[in-house]
C-alpha atoms as a PDB file:
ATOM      1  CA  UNK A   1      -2.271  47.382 161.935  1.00  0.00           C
ATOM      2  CA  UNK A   2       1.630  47.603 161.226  1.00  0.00           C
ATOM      3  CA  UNK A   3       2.660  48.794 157.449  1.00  0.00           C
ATOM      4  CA  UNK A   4       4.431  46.908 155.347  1.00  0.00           C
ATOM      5  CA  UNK A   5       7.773  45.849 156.537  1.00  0.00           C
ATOM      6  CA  UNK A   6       9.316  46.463 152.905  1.00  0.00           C
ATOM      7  CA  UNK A   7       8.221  49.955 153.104  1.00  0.00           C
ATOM      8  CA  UNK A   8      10.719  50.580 155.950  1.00  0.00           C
ATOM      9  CA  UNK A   9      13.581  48.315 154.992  1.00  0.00           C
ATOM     10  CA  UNK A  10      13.637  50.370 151.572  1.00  0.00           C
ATOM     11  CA  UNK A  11      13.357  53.368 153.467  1.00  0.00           C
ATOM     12  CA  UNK A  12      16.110  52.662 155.303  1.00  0.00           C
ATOM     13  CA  UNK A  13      18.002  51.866 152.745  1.00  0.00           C
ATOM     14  CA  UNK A  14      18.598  48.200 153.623  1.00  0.00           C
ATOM     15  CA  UNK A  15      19.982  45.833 150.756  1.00  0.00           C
ATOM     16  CA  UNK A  16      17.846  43.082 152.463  1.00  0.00           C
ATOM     17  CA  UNK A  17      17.818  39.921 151.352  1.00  0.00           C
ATOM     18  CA  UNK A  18      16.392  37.217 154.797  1.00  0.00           C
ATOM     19  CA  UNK A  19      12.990  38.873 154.997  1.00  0.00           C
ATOM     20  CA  UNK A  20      12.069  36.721 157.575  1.00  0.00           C
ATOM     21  CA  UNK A  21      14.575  37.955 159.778  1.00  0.00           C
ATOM     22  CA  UNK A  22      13.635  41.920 159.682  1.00  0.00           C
ATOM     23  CA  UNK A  23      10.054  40.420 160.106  1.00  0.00           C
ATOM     24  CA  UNK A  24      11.245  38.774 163.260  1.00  0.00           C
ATOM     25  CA  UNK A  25      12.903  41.829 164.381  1.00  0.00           C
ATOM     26  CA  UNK A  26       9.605  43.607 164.546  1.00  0.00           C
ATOM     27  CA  UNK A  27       6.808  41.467 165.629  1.00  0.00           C
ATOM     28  CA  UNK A  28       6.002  41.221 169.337  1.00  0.00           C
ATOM     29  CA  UNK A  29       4.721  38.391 171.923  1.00  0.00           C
ATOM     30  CA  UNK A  30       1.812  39.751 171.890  1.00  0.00           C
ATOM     31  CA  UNK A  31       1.174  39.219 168.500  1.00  0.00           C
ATOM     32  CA  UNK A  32       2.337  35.730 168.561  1.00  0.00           C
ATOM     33  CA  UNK A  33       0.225  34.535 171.635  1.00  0.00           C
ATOM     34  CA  UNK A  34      -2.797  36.342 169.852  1.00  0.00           C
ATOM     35  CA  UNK A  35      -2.382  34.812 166.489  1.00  0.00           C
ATOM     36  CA  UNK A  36      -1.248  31.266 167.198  1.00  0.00           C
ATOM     37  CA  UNK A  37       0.903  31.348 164.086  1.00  0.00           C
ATOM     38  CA  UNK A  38       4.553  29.617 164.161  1.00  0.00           C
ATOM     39  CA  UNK A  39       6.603  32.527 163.646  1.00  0.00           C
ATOM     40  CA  UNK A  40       9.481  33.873 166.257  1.00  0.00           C
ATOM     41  CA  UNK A  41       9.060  37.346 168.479  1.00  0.00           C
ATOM     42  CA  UNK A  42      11.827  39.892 168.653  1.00  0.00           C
ATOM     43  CA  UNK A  43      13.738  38.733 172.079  1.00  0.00           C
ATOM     44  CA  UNK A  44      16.141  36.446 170.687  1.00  0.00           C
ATOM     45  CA  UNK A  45      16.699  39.060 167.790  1.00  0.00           C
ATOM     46  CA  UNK A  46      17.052  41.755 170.205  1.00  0.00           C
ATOM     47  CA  UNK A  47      19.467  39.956 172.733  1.00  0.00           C
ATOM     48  CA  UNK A  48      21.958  40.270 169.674  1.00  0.00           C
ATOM     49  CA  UNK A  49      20.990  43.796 169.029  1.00  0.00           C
ATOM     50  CA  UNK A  50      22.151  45.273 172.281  1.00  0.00           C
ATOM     51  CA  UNK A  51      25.842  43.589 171.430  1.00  0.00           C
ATOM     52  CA  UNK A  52      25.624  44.508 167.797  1.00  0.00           C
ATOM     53  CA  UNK A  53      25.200  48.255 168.334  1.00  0.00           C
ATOM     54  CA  UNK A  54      27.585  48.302 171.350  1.00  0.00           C
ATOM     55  CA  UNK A  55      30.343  46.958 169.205  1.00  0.00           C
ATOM     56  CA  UNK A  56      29.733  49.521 166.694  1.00  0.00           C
ATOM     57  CA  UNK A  57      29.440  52.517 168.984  1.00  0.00           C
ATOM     58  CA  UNK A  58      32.463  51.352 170.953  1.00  0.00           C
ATOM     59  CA  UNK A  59      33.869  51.831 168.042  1.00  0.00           C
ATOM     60  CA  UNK A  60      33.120  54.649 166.790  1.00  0.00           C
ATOM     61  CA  UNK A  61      34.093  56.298 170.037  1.00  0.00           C
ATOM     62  CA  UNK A  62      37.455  54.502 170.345  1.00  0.00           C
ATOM     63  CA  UNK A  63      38.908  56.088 167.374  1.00  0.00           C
ATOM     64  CA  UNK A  64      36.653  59.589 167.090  1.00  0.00           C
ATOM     65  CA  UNK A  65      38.258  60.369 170.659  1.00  0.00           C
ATOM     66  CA  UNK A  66      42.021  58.918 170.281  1.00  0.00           C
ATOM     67  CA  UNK A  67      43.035  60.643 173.592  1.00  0.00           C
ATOM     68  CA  UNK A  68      39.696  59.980 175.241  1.00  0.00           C
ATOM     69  CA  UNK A  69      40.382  57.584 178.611  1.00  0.00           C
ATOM     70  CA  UNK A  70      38.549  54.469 179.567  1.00  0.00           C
ATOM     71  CA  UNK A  71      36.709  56.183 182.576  1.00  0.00           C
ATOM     72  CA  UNK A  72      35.052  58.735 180.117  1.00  0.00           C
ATOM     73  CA  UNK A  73      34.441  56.305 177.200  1.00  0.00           C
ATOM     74  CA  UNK A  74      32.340  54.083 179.518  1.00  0.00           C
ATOM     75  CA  UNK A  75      29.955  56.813 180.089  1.00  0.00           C
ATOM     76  CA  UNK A  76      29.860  58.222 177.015  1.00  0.00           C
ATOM     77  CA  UNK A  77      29.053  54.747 175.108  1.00  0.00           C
ATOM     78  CA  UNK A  78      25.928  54.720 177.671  1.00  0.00           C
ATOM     79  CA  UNK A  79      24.906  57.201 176.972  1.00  0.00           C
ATOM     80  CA  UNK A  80      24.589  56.865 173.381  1.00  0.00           C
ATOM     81  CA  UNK A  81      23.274  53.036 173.798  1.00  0.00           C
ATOM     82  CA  UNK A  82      20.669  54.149 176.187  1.00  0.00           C
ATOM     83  CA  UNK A  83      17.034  53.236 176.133  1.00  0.00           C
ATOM     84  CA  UNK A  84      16.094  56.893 175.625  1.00  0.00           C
ATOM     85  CA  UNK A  85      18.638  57.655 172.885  1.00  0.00           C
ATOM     86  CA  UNK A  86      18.119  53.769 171.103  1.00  0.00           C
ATOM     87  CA  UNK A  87      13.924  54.696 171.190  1.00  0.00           C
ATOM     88  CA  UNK A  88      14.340  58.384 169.752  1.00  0.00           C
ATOM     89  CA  UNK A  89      16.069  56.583 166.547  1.00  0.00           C
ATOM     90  CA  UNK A  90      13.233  53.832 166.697  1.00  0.00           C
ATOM     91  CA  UNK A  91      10.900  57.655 166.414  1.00  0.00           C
ATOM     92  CA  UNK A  92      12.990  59.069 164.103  1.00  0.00           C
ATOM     93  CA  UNK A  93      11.773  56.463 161.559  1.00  0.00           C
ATOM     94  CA  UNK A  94       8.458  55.465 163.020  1.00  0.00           C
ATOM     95  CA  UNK A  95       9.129  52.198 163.785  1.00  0.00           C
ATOM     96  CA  UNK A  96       6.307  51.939 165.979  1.00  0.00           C
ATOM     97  CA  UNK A  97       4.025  51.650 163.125  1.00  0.00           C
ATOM     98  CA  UNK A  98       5.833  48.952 161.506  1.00  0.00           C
ATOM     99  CA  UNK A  99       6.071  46.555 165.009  1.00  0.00           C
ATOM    100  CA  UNK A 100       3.201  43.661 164.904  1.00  0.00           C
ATOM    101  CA  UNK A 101       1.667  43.862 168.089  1.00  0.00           C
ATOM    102  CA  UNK A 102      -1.224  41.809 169.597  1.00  0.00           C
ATOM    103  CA  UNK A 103      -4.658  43.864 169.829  1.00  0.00           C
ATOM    104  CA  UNK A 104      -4.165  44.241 173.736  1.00  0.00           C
ATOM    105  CA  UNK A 105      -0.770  46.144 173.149  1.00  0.00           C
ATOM    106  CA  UNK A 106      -2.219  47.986 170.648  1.00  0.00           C
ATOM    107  CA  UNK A 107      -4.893  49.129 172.512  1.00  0.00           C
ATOM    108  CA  UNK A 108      -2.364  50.198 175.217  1.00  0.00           C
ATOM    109  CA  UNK A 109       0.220  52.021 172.829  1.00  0.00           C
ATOM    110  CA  UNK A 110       2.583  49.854 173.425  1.00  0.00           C
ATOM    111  CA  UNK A 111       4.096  50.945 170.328  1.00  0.00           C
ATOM    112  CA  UNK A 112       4.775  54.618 171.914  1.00  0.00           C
ATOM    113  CA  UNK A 113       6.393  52.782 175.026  1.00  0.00           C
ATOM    114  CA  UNK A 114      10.472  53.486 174.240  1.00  0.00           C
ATOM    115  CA  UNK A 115      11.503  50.219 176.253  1.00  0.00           C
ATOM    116  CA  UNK A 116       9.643  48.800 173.537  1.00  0.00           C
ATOM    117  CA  UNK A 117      10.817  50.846 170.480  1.00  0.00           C
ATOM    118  CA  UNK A 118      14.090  50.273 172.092  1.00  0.00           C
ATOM    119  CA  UNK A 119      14.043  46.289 171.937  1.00  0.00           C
ATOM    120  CA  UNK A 120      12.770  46.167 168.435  1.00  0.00           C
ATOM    121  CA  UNK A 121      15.382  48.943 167.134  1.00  0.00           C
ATOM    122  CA  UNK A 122      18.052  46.837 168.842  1.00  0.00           C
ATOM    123  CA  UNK A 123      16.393  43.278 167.150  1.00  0.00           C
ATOM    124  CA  UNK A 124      16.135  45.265 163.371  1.00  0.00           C
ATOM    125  CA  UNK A 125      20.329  45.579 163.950  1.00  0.00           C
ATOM    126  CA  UNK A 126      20.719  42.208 164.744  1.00  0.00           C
ATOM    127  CA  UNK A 127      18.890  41.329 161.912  1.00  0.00           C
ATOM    128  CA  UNK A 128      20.822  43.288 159.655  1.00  0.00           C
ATOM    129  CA  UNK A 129      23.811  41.932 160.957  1.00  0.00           C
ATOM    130  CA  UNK A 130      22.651  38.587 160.501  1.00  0.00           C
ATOM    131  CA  UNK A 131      21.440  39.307 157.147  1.00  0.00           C
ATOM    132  CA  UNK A 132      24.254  41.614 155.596  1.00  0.00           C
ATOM    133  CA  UNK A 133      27.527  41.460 157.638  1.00  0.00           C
ATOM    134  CA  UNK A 134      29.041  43.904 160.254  1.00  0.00           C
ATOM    135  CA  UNK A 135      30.565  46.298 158.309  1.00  0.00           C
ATOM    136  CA  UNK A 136      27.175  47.028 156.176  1.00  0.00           C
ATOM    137  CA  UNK A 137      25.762  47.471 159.550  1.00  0.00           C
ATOM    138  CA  UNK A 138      27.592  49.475 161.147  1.00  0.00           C
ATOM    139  CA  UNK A 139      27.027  51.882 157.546  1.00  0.00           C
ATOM    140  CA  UNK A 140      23.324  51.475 158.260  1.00  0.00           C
ATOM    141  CA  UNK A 141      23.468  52.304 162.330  1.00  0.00           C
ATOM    142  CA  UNK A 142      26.011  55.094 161.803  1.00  0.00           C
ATOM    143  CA  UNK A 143      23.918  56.741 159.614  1.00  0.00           C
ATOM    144  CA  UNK A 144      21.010  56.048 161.628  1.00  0.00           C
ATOM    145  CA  UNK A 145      23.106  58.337 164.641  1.00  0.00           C
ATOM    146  CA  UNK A 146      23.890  61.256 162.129  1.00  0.00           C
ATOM    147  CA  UNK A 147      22.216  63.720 163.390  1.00  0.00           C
ATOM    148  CA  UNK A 148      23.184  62.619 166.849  1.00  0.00           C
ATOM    149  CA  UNK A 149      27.145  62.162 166.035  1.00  0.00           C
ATOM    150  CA  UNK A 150      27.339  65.984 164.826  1.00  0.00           C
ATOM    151  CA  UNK A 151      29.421  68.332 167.070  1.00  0.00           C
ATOM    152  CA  UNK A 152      26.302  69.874 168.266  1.00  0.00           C
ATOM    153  CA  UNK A 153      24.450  66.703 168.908  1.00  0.00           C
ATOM    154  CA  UNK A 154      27.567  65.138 170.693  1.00  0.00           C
ATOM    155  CA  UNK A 155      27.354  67.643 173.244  1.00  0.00           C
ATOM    156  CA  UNK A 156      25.071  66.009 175.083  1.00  0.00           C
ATOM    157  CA  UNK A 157      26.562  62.611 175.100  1.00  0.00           C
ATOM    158  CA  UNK A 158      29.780  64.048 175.912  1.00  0.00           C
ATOM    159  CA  UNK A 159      28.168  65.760 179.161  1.00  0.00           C
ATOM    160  CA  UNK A 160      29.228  62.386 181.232  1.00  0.00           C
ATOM    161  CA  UNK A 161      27.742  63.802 184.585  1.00  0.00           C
ATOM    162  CA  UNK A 162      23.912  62.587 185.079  1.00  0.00           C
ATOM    163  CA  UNK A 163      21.024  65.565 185.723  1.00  0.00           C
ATOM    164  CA  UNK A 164      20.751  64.068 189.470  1.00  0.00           C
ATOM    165  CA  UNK A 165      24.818  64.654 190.327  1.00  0.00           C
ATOM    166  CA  UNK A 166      24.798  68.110 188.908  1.00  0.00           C
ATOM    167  CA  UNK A 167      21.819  68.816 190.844  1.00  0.00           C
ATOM    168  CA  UNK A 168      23.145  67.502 193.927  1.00  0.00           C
ATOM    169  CA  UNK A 169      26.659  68.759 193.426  1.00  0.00           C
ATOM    170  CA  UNK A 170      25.049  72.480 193.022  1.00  0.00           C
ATOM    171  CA  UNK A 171      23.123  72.218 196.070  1.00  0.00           C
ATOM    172  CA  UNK A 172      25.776  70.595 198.377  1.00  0.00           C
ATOM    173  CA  UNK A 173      27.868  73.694 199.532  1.00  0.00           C
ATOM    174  CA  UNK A 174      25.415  74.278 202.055  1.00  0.00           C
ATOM    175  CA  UNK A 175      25.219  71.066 203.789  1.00  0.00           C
ATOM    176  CA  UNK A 176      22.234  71.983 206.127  1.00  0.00           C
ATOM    177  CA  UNK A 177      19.935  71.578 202.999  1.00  0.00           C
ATOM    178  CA  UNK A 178      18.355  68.464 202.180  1.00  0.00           C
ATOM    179  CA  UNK A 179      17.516  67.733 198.321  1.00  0.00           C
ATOM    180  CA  UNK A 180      15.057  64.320 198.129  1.00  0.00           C
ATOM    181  CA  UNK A 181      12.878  63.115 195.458  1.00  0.00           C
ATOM    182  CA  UNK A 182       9.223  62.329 196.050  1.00  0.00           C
ATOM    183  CA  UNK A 183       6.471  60.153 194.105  1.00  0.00           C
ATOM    184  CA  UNK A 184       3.758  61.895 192.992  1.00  0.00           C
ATOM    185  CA  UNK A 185       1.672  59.656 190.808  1.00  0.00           C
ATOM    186  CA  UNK A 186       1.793  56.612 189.219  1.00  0.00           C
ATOM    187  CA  UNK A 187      -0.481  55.744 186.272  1.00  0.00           C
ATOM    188  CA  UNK A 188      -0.649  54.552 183.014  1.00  0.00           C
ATOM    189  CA  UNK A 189      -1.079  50.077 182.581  1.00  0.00           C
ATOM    190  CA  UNK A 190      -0.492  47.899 185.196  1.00  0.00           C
ATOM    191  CA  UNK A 191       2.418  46.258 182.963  1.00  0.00           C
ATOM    192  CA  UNK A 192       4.164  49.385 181.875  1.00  0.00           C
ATOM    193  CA  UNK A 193       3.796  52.151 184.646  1.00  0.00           C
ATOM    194  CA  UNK A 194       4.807  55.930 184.164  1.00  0.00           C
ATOM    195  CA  UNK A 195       6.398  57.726 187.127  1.00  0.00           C
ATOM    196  CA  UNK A 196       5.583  61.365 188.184  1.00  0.00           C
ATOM    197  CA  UNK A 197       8.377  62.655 190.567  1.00  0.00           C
ATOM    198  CA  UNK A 198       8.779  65.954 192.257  1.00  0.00           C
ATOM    199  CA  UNK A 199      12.856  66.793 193.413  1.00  0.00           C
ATOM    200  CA  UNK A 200      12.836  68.770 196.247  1.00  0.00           C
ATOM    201  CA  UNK A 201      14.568  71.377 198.230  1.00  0.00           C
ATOM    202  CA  UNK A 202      13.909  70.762 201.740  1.00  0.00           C
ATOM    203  CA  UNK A 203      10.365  71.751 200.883  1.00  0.00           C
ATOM    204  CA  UNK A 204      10.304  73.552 197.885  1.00  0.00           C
ATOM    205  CA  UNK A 205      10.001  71.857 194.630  1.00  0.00           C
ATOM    206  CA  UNK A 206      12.825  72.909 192.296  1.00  0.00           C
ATOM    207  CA  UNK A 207      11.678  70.494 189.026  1.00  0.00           C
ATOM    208  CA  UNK A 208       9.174  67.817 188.254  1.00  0.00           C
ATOM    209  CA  UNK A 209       9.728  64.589 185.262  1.00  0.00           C
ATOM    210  CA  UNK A 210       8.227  61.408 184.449  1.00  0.00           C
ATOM    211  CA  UNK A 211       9.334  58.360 183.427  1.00  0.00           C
ATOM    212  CA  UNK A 212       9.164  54.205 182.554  1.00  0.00           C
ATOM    213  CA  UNK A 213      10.798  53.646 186.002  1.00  0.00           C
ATOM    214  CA  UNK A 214      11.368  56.217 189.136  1.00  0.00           C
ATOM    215  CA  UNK A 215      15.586  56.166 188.369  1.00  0.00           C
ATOM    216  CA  UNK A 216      14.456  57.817 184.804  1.00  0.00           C
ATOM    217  CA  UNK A 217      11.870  60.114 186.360  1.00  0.00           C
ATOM    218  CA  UNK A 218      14.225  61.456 189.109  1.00  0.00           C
ATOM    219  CA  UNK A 219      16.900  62.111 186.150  1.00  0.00           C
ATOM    220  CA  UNK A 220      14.091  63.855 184.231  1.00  0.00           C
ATOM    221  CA  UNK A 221      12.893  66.052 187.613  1.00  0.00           C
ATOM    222  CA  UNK A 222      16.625  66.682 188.104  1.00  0.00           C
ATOM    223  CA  UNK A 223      16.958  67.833 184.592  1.00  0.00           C
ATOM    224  CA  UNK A 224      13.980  70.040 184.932  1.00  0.00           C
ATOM    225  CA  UNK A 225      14.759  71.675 187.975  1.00  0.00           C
ATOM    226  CA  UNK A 226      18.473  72.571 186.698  1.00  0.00           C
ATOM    227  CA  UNK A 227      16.917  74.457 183.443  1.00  0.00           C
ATOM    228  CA  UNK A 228      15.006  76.481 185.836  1.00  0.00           C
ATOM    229  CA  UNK A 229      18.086  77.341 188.143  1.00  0.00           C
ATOM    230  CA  UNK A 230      19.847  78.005 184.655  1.00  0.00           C
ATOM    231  CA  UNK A 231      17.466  81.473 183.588  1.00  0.00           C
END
């Protein structure tokens, strides 16, 4: 059972004043199908989200990193708007137990899933955009990212090369190697599969990740295999 959505919003700090819209932001499908009640799930909410908290971190970017080109902003901003980074906020403030979800999801976590954490942390945005402005957004998101907008925690958003092109770029001088990436499991529901993946060496394997989807699970593998390489 989700906690009281008032409980969060005053954790948060949020001046709210359209409850119904931060209720919105938070309640899933699931929980609609299940309950028959007229109320509206997340999507819309969340649709809005994703442009909300691009504008913002564009943003931020654009004048943090005045001399900063276009091809290194790009990758930057997506890294900082990514799934991953978007659903270790939503954990940051245990969002998860304030998302309604319909008894099936709950049974299946679906609150630990971060494509779902991600959705509803990108819906609560929109609805404090809708609800309180831009600018008193942007306050609330920004200070959301704190801890990740530090010097230290910008380090890793400013490394713009992905774990799989470092990898390969490492093992390319000797081009009679091959590096590949092989499945080794899938499991977890039907309707949100994990990924276990091995990256390989010819035949040795160098690192092993999992993930929502086999792109993020070769990234994670890649990322594995170079912190070994690194001792």
């Amino acid at each position: 059972m989700a906690r009281p959505l008032k409980e969060l919003l005053t954790k948060l700090n949020i001046p709210y004043s359209k409850t119904s819209l931060y209720s919105q932001a938070l309640t899933h499908p699931s929980y609609v199908n299940e309950t028959n009640k007229k109320i509206e799930n997340y999507q819309r909410l969340e649709f809005m989200g994703d442009a909300v908290i691009q504008l913002i971190i564009t943003r931020y970017i654009f004048f943090k990193y005045p001399k900063m080109n276009e091809g290194n902003l790009s990758p930057l901003r997506s890294n900082l708007v990514r799934m991953e980074t978007l659903a270790s906020l939503a954990r940051d403030i245990n969002l998860g137990d304030y998302i309604r979800l319909g008894q099936g999801e709950e049974k299946s976590h679906g609150k630990e899933r971060p494509s779902l954490l991600c959705d509803c942390f990108e819906a609560l945005m929109a609805a404090c955009y809708l609800d309180l402005g831009l600018e008193k957004t942007e306050e609330i998101l920004l200070s959301l990212f704190a801890n990740y907008l530090t010097e230290e925690g910008m380090e890793n958003f400013l490394d713009l090369k992905d774990a799989k092109t470092k990898l390969q770029e490492l093992v390319q001088a000797d081009k009679k190697r091959s590096l590949t990436y092989r499945t080794v499991k899938v499991f977890g529901p039907s309707n949100q599969p994990r990924f276990l993946i091995e990256v390989l060496l010819d035949d040795v394997v160098l690192g092993t990740g999992e993930g929502f989807s086999k792109k993020s699970a070769e990234q994670e593998a890649a990322k594995d295999a170079l912190s070994k390489m690194a001792r």
